[in-house]
N, C-alpha and C. Protein backbone atom coordinates (compact mmCIF):
# COMPACT_ATOMS: atom_id res chain seq x y z
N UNK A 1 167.12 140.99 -150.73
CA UNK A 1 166.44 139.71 -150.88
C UNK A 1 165.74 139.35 -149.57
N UNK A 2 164.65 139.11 -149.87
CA UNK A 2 163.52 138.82 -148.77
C UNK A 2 163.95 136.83 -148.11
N UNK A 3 164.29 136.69 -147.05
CA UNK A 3 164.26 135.26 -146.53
C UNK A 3 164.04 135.16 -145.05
N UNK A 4 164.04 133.96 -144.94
CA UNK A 4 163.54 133.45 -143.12
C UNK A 4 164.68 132.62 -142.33
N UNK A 5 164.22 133.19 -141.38
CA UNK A 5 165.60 132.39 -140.86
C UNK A 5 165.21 131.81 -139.49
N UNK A 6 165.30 130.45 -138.78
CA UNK A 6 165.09 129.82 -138.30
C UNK A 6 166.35 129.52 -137.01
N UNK A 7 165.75 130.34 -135.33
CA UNK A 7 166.62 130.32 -134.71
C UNK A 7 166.50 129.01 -133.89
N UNK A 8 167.84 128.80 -132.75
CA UNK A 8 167.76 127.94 -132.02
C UNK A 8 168.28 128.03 -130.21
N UNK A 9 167.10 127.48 -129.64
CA UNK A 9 167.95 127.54 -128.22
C UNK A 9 169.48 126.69 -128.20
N UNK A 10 170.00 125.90 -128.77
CA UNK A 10 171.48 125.96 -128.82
C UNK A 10 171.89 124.93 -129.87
N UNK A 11 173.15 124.95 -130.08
CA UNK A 11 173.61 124.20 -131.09
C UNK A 11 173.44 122.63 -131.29
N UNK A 12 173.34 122.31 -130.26
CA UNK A 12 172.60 120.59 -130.38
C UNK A 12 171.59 120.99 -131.43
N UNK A 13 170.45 121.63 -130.98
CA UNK A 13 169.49 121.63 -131.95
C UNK A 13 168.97 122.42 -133.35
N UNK A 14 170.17 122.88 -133.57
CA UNK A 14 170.50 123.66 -134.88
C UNK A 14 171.29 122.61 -135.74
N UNK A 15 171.94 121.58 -134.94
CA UNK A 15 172.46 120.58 -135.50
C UNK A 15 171.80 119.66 -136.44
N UNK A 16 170.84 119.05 -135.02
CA UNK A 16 169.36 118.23 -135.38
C UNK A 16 169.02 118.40 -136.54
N UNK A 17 168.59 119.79 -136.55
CA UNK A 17 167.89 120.65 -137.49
C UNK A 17 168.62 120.22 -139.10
N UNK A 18 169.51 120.62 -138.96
CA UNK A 18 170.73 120.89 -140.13
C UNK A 18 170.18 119.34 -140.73
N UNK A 19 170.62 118.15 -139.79
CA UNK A 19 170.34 116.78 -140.35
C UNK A 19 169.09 116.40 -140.96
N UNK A 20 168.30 116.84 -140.24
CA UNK A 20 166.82 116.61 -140.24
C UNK A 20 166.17 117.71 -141.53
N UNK A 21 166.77 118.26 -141.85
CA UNK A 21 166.10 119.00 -143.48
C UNK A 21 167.41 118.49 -144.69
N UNK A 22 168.14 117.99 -144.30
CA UNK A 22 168.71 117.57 -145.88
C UNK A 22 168.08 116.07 -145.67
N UNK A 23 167.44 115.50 -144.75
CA UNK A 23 167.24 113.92 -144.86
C UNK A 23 165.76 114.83 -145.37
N UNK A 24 165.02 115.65 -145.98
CA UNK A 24 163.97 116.05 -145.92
C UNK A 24 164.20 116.91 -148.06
N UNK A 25 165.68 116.35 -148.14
CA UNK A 25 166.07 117.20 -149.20
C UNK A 25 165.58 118.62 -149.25
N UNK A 26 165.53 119.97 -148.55
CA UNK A 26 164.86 120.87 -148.36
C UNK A 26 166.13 122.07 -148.49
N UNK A 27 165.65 123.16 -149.35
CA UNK A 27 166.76 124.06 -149.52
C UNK A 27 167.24 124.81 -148.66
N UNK A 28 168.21 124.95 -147.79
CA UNK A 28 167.99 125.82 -146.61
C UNK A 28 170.32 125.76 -146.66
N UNK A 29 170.61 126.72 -145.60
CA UNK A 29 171.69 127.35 -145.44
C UNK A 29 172.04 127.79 -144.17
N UNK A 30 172.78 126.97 -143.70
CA UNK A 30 173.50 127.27 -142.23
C UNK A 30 174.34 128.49 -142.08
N UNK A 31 174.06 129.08 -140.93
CA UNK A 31 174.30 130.76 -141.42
C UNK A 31 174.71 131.28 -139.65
N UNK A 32 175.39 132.24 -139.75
CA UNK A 32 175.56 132.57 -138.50
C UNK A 32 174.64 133.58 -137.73
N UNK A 33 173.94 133.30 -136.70
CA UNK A 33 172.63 134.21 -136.12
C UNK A 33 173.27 135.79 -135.48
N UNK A 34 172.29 136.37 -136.44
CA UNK A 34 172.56 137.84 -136.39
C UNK A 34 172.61 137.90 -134.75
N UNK A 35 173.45 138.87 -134.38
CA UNK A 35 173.34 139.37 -132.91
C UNK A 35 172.17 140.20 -132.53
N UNK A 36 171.44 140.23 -133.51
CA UNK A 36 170.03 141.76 -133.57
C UNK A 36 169.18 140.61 -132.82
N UNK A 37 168.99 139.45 -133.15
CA UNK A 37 167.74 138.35 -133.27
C UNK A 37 167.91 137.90 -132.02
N UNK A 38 169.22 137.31 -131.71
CA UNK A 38 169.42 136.30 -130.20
C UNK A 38 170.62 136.02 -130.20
N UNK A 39 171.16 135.91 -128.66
CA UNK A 39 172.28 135.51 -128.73
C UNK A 39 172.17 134.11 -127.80
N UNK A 40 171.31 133.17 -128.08
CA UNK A 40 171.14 131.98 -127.60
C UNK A 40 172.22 131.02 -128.17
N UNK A 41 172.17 131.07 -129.25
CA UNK A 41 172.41 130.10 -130.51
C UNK A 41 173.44 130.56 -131.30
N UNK A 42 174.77 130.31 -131.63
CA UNK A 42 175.46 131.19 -132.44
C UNK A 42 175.08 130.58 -134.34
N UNK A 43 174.14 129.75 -134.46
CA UNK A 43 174.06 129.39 -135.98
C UNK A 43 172.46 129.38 -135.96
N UNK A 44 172.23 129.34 -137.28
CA UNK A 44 170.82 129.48 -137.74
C UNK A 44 170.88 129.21 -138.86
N UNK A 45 169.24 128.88 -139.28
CA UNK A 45 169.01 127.98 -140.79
C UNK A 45 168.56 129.14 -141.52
N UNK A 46 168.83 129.57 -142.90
CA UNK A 46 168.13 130.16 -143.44
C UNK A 46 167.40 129.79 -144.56
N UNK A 47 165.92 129.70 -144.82
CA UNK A 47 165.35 129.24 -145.54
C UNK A 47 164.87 130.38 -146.92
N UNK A 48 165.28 130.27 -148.09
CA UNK A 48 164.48 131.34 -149.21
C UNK A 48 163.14 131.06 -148.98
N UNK A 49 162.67 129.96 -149.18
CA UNK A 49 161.55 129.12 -149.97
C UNK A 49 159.78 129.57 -148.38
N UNK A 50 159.15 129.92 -149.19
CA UNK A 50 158.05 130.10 -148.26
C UNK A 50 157.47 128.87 -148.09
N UNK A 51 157.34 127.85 -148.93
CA UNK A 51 156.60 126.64 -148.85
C UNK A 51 157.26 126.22 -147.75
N UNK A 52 158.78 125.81 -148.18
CA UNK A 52 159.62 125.27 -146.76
C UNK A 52 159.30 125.93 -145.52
N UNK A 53 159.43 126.71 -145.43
CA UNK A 53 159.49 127.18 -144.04
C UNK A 53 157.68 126.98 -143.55
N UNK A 54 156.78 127.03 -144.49
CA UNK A 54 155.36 126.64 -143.97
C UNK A 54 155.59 124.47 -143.78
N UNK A 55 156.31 124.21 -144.52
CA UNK A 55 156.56 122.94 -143.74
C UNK A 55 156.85 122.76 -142.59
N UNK A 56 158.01 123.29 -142.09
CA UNK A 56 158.66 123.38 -141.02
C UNK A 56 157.89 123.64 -139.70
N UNK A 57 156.89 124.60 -139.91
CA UNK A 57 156.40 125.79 -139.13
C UNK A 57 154.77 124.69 -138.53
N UNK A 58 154.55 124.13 -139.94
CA UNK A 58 152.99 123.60 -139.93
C UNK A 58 153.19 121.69 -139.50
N UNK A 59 154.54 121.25 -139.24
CA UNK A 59 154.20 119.53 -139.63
C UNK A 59 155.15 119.42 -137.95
N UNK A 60 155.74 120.75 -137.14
CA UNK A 60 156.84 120.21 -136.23
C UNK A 60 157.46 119.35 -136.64
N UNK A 61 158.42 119.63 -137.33
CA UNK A 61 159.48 118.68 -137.85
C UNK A 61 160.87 118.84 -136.93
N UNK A 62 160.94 120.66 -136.42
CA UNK A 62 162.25 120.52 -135.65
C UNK A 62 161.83 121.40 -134.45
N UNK A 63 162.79 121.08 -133.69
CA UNK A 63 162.90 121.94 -132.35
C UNK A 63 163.41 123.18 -132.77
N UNK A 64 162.84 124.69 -132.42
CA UNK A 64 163.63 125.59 -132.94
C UNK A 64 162.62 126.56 -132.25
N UNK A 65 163.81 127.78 -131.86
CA UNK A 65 163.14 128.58 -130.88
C UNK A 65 162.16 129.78 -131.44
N UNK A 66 162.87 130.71 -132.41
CA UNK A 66 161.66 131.48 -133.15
C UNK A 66 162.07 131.25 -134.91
N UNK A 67 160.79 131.65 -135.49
CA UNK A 67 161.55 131.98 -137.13
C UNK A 67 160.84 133.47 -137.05
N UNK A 68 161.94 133.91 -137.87
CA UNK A 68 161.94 135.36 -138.61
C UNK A 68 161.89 135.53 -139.83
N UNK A 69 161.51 136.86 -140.15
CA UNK A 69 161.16 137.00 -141.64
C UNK A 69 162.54 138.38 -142.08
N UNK A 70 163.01 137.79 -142.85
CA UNK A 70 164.18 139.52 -143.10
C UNK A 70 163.81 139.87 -144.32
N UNK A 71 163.32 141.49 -144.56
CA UNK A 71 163.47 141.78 -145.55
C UNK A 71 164.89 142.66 -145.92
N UNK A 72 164.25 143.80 -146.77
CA UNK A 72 165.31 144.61 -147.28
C UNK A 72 166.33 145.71 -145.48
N UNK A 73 165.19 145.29 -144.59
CA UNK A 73 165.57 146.47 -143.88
C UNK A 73 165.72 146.39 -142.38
N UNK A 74 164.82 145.07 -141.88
CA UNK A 74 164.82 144.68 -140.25
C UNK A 74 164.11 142.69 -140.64
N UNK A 75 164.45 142.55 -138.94
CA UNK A 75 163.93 141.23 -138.88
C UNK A 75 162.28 141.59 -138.62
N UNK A 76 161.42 140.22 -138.82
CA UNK A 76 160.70 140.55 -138.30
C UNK A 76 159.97 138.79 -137.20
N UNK A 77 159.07 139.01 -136.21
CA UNK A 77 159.12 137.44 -135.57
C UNK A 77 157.98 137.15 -136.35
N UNK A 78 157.82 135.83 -136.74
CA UNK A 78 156.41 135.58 -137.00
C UNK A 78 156.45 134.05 -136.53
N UNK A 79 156.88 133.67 -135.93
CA UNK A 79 156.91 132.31 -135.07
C UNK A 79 157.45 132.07 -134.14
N UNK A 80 156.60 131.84 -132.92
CA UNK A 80 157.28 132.18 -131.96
C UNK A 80 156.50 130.12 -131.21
């Protein structure tokens, strides 16, 4: 399953984050950040939804250090 996942320079702002997309009702999943991606942050958001994450990405809604794209096989960055 193809999804994005949304890292953070540290848990304050993965927190933020967390608050700031359910006050946004937005589908997303607190998840623990792969060790492949960063070891800044030990949690991360993961988003299915492409619209969401073009919200996120296009309106600065949160502080957040990169998003990634995972498919079947590696990460990949596409927001940096």
């Amino acid at each position: 399953m193809n999804y994005y996942i949304v890292v953070f320079k540290n848990t304050y702002d993965a927190m933020a984050a967390e608050k700031k997309l359910k006050q946004l009702n937005a589908n997303f999943r607190i998840m623990p950040t792969p060790t492949s991606i960063t070891m800044s942050c030990g949690i991360c958001v993961r988003v299915d939804n492409k619209e969401e994450i073009d919200l996120i990405m296009n309106n600065d809604i949160l502080e957040y250090k990169n998003i990634y794209f995972r498919d079947e096989q590696s990460y990949t960055l596409i927001e940096k």
